[in-house]
N, C-alpha and C. Protein backbone atom coordinates (compact mmCIF):
# COMPACT_ATOMS: atom_id res chain seq x y z
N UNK A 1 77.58 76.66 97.71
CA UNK A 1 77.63 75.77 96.59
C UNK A 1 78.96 75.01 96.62
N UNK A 2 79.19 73.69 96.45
CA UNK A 2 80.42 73.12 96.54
C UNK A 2 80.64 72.82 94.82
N UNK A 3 82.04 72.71 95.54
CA UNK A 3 82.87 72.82 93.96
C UNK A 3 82.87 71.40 93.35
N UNK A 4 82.74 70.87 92.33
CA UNK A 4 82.67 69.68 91.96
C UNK A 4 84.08 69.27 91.33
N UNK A 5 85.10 68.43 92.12
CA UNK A 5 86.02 68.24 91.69
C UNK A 5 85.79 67.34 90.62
N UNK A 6 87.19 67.79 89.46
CA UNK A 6 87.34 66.76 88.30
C UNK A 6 87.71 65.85 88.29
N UNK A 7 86.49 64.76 87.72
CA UNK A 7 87.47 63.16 87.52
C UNK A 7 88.76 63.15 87.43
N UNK A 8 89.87 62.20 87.93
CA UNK A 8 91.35 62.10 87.62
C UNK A 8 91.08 60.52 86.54
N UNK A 9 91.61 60.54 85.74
CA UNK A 9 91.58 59.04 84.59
C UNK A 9 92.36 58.39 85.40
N UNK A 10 91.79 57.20 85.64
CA UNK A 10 91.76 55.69 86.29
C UNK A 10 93.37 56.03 86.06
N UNK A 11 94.16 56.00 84.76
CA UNK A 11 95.19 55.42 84.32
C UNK A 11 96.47 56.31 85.10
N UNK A 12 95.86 57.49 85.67
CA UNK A 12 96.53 58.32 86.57
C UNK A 12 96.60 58.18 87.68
N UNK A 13 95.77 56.97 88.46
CA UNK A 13 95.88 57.12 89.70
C UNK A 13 97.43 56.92 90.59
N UNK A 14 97.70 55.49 89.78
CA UNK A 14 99.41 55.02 90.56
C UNK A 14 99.90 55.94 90.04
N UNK A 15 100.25 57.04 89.43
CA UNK A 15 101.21 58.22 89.47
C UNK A 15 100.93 59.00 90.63
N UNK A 16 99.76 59.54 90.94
CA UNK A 16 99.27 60.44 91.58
C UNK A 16 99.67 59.47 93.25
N UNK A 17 99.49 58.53 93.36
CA UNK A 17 99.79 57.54 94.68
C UNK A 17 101.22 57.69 94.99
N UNK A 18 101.92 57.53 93.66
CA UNK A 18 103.12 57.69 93.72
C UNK A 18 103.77 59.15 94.39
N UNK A 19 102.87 60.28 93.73
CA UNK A 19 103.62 61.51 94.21
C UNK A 19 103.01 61.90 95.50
N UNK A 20 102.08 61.56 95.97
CA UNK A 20 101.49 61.96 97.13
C UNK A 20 102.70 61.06 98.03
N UNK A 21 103.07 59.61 97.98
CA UNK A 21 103.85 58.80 98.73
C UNK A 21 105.04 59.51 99.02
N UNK A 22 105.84 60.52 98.27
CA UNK A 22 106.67 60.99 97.56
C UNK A 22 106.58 62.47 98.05
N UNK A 23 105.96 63.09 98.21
CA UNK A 23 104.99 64.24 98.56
C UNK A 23 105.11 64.37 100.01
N UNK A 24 104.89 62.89 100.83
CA UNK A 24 104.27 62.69 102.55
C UNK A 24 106.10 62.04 103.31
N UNK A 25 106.82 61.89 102.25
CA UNK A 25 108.39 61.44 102.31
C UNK A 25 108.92 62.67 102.75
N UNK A 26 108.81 63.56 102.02
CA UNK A 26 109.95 64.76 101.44
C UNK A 26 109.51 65.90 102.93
N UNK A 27 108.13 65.82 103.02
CA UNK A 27 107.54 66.55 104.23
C UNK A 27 108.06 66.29 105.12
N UNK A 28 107.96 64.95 105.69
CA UNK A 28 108.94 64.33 106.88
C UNK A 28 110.41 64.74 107.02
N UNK A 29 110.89 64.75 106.13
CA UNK A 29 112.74 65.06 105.82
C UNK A 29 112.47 66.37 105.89
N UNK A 30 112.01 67.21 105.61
CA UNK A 30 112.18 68.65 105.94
C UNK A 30 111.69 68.85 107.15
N UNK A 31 111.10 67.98 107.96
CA UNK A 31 110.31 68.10 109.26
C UNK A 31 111.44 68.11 110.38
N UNK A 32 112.16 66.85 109.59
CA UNK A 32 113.23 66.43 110.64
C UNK A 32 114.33 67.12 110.58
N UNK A 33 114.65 67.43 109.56
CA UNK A 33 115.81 68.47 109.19
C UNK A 33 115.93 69.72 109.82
N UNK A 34 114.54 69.80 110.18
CA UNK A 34 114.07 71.84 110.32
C UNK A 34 114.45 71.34 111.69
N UNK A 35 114.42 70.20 112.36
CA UNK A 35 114.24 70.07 114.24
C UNK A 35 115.47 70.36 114.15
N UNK A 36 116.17 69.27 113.46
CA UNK A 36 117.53 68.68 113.70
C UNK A 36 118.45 70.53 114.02
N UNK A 37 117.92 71.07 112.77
CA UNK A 37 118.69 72.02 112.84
C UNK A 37 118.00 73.38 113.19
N UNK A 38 116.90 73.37 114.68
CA UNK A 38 116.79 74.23 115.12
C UNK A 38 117.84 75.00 116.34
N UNK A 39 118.56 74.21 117.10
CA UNK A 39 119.57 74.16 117.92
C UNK A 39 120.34 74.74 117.99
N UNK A 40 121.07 76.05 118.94
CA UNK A 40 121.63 76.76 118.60
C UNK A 40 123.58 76.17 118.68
N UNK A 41 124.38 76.52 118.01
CA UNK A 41 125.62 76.31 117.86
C UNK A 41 126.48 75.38 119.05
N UNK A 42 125.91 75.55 120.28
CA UNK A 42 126.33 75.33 121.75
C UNK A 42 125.58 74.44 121.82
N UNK A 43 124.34 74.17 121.29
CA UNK A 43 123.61 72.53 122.13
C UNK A 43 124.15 71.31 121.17
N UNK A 44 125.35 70.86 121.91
CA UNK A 44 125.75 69.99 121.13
C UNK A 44 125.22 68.78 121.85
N UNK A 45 125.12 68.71 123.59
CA UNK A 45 124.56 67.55 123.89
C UNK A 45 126.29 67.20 125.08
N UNK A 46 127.09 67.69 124.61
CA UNK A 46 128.17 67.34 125.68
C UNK A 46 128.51 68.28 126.47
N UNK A 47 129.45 68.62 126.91
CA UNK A 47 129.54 69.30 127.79
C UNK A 47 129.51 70.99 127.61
N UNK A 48 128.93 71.06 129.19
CA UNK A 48 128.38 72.20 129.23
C UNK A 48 128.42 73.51 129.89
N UNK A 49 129.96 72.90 129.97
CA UNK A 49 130.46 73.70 131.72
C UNK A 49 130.92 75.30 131.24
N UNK A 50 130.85 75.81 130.36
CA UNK A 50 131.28 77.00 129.73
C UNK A 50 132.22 76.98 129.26
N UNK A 51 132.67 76.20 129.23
CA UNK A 51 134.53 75.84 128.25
C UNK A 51 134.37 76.66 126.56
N UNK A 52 135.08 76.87 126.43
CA UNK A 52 134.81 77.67 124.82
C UNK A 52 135.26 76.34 124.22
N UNK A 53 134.36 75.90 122.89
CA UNK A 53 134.14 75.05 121.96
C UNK A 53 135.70 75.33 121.21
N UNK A 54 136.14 74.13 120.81
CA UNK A 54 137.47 74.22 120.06
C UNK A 54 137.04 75.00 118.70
N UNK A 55 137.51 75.89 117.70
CA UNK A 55 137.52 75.96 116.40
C UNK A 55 137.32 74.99 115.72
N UNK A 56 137.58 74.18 115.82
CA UNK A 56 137.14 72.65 114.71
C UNK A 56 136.11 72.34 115.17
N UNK A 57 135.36 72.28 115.99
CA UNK A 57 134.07 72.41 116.74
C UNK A 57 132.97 72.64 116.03
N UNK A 58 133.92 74.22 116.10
CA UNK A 58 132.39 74.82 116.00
C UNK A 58 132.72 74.64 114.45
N UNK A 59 133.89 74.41 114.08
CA UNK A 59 133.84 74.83 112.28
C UNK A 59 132.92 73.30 111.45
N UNK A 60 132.92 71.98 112.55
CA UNK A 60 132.05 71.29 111.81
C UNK A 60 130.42 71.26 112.30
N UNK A 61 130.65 71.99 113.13
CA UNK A 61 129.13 72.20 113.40
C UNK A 61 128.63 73.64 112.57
N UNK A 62 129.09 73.93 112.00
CA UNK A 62 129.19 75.32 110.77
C UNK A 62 128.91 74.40 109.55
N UNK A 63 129.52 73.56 109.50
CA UNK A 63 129.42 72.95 108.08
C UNK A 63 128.63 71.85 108.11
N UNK A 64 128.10 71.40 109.39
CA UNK A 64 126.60 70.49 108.88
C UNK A 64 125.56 70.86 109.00
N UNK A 65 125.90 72.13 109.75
CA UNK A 65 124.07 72.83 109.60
C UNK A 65 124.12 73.44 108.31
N UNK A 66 125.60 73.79 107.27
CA UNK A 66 125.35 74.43 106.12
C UNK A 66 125.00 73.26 105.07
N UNK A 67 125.22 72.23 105.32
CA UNK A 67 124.93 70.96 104.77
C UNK A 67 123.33 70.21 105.42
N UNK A 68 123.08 70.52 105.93
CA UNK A 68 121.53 70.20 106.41
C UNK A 68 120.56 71.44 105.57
N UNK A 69 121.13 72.97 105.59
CA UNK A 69 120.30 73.85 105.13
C UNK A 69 120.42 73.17 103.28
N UNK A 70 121.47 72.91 102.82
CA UNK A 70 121.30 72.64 101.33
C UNK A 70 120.58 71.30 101.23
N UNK A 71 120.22 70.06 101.87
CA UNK A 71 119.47 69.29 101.71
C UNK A 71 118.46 69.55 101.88
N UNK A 72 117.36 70.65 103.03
CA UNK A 72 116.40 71.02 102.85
C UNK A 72 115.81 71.89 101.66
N UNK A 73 116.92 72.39 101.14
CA UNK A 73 116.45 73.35 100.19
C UNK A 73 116.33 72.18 98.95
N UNK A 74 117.15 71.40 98.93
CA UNK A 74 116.93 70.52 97.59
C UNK A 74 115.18 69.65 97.82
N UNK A 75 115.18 69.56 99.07
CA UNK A 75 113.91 68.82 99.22
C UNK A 75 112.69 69.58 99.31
N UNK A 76 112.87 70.76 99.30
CA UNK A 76 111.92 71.91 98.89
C UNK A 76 111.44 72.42 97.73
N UNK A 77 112.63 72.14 96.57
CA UNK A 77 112.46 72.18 95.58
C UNK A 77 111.84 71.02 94.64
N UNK A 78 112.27 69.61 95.32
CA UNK A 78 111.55 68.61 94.73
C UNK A 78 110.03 68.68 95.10
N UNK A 79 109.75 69.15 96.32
CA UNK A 79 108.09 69.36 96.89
C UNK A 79 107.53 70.05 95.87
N UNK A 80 108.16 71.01 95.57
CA UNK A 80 107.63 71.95 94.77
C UNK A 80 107.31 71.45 93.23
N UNK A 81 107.91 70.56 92.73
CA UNK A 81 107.93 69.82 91.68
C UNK A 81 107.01 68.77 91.95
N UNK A 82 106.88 68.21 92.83
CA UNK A 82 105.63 67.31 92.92
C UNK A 82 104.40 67.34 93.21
N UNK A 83 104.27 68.89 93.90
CA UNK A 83 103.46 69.29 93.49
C UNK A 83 102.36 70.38 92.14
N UNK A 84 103.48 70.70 92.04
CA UNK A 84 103.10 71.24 90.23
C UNK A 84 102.96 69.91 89.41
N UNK A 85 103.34 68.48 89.74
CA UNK A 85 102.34 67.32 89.13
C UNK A 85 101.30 67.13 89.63
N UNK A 86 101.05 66.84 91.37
CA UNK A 86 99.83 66.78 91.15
C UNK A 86 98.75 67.54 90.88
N UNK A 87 99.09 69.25 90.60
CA UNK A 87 98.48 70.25 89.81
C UNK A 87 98.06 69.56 88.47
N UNK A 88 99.09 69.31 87.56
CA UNK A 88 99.13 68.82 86.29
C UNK A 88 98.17 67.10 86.41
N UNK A 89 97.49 66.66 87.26
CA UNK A 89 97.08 65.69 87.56
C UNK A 89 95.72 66.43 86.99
N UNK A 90 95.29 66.87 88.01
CA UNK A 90 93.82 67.67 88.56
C UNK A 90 93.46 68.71 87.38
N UNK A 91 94.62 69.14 86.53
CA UNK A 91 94.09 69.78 85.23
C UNK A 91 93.69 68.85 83.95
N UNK A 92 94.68 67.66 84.04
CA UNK A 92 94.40 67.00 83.02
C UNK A 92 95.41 66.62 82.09
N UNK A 93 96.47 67.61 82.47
CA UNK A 93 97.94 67.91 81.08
C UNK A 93 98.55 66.70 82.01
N UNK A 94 98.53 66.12 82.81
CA UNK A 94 99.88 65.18 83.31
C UNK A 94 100.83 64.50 82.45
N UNK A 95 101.57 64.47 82.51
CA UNK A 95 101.92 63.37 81.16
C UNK A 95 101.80 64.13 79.57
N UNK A 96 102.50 65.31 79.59
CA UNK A 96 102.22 65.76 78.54
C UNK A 96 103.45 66.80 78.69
N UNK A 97 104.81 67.01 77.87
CA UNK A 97 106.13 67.58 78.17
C UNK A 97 105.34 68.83 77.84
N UNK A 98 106.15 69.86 78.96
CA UNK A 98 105.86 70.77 78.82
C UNK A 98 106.52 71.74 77.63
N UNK A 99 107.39 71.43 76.62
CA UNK A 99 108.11 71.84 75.61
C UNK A 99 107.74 71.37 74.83
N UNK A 100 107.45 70.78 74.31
CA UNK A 100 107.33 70.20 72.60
C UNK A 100 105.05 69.49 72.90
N UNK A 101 104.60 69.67 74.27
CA UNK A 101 103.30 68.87 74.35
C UNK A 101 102.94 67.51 73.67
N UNK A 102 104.13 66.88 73.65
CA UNK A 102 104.16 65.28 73.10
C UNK A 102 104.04 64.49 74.47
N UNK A 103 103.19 62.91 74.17
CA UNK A 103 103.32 62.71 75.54
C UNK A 103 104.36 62.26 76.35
N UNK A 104 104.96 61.98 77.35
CA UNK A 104 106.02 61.41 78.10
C UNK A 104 105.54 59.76 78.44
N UNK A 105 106.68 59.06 77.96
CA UNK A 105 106.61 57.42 78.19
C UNK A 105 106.39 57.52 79.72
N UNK A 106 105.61 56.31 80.03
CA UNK A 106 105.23 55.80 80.95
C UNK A 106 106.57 55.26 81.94
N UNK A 107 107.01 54.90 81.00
CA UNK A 107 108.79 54.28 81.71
C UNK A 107 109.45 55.39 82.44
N UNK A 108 109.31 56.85 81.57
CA UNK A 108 109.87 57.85 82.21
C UNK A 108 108.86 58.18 83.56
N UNK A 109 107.92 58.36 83.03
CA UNK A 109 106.51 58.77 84.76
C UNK A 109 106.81 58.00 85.53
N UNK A 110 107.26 56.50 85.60
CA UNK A 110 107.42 55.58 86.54
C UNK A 110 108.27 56.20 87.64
N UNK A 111 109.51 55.81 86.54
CA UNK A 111 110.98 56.37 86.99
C UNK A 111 111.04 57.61 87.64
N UNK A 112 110.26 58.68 87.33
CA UNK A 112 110.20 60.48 87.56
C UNK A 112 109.06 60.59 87.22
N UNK A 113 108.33 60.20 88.51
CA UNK A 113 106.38 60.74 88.55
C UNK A 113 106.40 61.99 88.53
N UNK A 114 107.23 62.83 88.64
CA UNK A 114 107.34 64.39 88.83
C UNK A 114 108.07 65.10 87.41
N UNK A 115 108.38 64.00 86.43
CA UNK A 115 108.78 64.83 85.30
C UNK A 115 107.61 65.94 84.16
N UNK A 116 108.38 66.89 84.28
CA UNK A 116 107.42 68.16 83.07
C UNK A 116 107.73 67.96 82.13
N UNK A 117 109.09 66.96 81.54
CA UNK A 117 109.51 67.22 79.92
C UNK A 117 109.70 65.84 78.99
N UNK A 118 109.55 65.47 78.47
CA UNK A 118 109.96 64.28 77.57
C UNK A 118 111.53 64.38 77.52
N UNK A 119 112.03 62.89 77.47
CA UNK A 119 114.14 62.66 77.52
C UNK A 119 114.53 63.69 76.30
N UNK A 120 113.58 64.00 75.50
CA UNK A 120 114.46 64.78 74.43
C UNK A 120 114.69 66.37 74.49
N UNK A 121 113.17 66.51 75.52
CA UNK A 121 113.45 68.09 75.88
C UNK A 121 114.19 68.41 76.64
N UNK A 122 114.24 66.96 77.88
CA UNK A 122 114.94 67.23 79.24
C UNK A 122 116.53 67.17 78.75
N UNK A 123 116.84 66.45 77.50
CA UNK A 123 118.37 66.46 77.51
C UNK A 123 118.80 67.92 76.80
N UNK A 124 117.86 68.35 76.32
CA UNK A 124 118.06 70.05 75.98
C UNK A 124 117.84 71.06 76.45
N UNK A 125 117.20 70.95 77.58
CA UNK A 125 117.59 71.65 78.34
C UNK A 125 118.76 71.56 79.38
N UNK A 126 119.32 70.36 79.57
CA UNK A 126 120.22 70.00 80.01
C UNK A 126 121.59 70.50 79.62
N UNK A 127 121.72 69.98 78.27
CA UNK A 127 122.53 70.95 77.47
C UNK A 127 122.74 72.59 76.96
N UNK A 128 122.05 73.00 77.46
CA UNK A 128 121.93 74.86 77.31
C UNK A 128 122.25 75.10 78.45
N UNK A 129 122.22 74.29 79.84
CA UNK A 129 122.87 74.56 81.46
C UNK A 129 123.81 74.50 81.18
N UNK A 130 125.37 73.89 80.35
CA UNK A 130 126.57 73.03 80.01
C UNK A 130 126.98 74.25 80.00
């Protein structure tokens, strides 16, 4: 028996375009990120003759793979957020703050197709992080 997916409202679609666009972005950057920084400490690409790598070397090649791992993780976390919208698409709540269930302006969905809260929840929760 196949499952009969639920209509999405017409008025949802350019959000949902939006986060999938957004969605097929963030995939790529973690795609490239994960290559970039599969490489072990020594494949820098220059020389290779067994010379031991200077300390400053290796200490900035320490600090851009620790700086490549925190951009993937931020872009993991936005995946994760865009997709708990297009969850919130396919249920029906899109566009509906998840704190107070008032709806969220369109100006804000534009701006942040991936927002859960209306500016008044999001600045309070903002403020309880402070």
């Amino acid at each position: 028996m196949a499952v009969k997916k639920k209509k999405i409202d017409p008025k949802l679609e350019p959000f949902k375009k939006a986060l999938l666009k957004i969605k097929e972005q963030i995939t790529g950057d973690i795609h490239h990120l994960s290559e970039e920084n599969t490489g072990s400490g020594n494949d820098r690409g220059g020389d290779v003759s067994g010379h031991a790598l200077h300390m400053a070397d290796v200490a900035t090649d320490m600090y851009d793979r620790e700086f490549t791992l925190g951009l993937a993780s931020n872009d993991r976390e936005l995946l994760y957020q865009v997709n708990e919208a297009l969850d919130r698409i396919e249920e029906g709540n899109y566009g509906l703050c998840i704190s107070c269930k008032k709806t969220i302006p369109a100006t804000r969905l534009k701006a942040i197709p991936h927002a859960k809260t209306c500016l008044k929840c999001q600045e309070q929760l903002e403020s309880k992080k402070r």
